[in-house]
Protein backbone atom coordinates (compact mmCIF):
# COMPACT_ATOMS: atom_id res chain seq x y z
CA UNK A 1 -13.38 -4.88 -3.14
CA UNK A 2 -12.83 -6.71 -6.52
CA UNK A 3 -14.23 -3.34 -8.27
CA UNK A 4 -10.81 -1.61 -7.35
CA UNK A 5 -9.17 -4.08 -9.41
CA UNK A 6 -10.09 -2.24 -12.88
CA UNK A 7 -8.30 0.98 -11.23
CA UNK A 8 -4.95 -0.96 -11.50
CA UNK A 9 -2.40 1.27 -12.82
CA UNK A 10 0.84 -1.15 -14.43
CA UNK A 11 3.74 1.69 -13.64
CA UNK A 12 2.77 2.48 -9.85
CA UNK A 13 2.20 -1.11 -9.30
CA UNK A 14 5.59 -2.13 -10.93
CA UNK A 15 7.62 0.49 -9.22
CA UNK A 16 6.23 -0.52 -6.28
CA UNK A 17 7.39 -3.94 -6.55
CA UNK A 18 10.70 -2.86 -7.15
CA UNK A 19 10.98 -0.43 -4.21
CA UNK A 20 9.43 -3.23 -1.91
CA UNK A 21 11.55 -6.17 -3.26
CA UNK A 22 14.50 -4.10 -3.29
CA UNK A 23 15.35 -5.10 0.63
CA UNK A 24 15.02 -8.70 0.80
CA UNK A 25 16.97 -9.00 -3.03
CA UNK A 26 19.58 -7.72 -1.44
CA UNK A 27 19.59 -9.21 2.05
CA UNK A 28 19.20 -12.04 0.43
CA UNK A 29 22.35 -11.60 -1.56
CA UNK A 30 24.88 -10.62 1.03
CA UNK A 31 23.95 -13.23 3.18
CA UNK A 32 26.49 -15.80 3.50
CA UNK A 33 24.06 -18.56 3.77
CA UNK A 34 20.90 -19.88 3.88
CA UNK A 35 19.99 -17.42 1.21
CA UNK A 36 16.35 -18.57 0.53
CA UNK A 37 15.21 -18.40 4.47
CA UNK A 38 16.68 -14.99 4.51
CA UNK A 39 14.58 -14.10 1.69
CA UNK A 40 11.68 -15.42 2.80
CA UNK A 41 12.03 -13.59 6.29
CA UNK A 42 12.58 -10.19 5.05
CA UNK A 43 9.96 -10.86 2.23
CA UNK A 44 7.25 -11.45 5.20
CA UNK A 45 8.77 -8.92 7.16
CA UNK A 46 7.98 -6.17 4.38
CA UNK A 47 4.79 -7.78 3.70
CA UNK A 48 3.67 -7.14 7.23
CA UNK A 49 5.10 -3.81 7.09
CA UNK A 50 3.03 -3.49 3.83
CA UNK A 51 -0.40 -4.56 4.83
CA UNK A 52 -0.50 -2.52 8.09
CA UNK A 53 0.09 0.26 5.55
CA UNK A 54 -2.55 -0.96 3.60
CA UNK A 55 -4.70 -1.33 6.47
CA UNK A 56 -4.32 2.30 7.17
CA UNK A 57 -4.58 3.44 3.59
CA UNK A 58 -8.19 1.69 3.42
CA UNK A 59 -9.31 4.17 6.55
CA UNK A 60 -8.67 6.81 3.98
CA UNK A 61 -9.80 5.46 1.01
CA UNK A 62 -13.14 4.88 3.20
CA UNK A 63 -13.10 8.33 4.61
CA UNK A 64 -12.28 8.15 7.86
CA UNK A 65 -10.19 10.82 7.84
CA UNK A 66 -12.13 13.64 6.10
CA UNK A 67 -13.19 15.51 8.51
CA UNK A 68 -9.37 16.13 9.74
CA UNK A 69 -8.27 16.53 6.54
CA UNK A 70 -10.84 18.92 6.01
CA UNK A 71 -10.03 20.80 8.92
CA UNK A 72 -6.18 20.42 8.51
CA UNK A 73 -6.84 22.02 4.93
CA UNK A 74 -8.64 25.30 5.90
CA UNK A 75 -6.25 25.48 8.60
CA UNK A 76 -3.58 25.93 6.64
CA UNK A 77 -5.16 28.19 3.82
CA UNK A 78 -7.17 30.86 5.69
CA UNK A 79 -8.55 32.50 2.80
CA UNK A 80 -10.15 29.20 1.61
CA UNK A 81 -13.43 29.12 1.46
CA UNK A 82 -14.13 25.80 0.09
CA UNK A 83 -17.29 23.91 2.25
CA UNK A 84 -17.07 20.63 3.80
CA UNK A 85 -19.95 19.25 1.35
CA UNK A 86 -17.38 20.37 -1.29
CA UNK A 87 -14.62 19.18 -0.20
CA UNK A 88 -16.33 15.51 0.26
CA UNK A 89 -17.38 15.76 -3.07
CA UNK A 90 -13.57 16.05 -4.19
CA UNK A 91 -12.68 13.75 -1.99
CA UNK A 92 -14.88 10.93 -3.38
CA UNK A 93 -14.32 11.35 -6.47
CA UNK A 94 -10.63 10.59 -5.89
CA UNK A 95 -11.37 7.93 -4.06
CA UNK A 96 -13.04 5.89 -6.63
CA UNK A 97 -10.07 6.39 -8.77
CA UNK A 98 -7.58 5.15 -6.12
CA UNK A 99 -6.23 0.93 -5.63
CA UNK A 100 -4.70 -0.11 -2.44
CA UNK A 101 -1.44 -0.90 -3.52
CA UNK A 102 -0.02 -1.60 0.00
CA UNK A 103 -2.95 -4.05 1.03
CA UNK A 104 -2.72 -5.66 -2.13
CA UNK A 105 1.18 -6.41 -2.25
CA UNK A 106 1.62 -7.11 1.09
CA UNK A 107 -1.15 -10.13 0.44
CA UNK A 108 0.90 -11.27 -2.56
CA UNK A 109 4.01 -11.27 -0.84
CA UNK A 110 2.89 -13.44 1.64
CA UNK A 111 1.55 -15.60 -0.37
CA UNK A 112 4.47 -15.92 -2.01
CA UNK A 113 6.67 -16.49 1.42
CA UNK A 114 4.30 -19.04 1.83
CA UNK A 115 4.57 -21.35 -1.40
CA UNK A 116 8.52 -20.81 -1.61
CA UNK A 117 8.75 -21.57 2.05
CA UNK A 118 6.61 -24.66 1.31
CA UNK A 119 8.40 -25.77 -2.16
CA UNK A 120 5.42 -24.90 -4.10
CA UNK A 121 7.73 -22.50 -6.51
């Protein structure tokens, strides 16, 4: 797992953070009080939403979808001839470029929850 970490890509994972961070910023600011436990809540409540993602996303990145892919492909372009061995080949190759972004800020986010909820930050 702690291979993955030299495919980190700074832009993706910064957007990311932005997009995800986005909802409980700004719950967190129309709230008329208690602006910290709203914060937290909707920061755990995207981080759950984020690691199911991610727990999803690591099916693919292991290749448990291939074969549907595979079949979803050359249903969709009949004149493709491209064979399954082929297409695996492709497939892995992308794979070992890919990070789990999800998994992997869904984790920090609760971790974070977690030491701002406990008055470690």
């Amino acid at each position: 797992m702690f291979k993955r970490f030299k495919n980190i890509r700074w832009r993706p994972l910064l957007v990311q953070m932005i997009v995800t961070l986005a909802y409980p910023a700004v719950k967190a600011y129309i709230s008329a009080y208690n602006r910290l436990l709203i914060f937290t809540d909707s920061m755990t409540i995207v981080a759950m939403v984020l690691i199911i993602g991610g727990i999803v996303y690591a099916f693919v990145l292991h290749g448990d979808f291939d074969i549907s892919g595979f079949v979803m492909k050359r249903g969709i372009r009949r004149d493709s001839q491209q064979t399954f061995e082929a297409y695996m080949a492709d497939r892995k190759e992308k794979r070992e470029e890919a990070f789990n972004y999800p998994l992997f800020l869904g984790v920090v986010y609760i971790a974070a929850a977690l030491a701002i909820a406990y008055g470690l930050l």
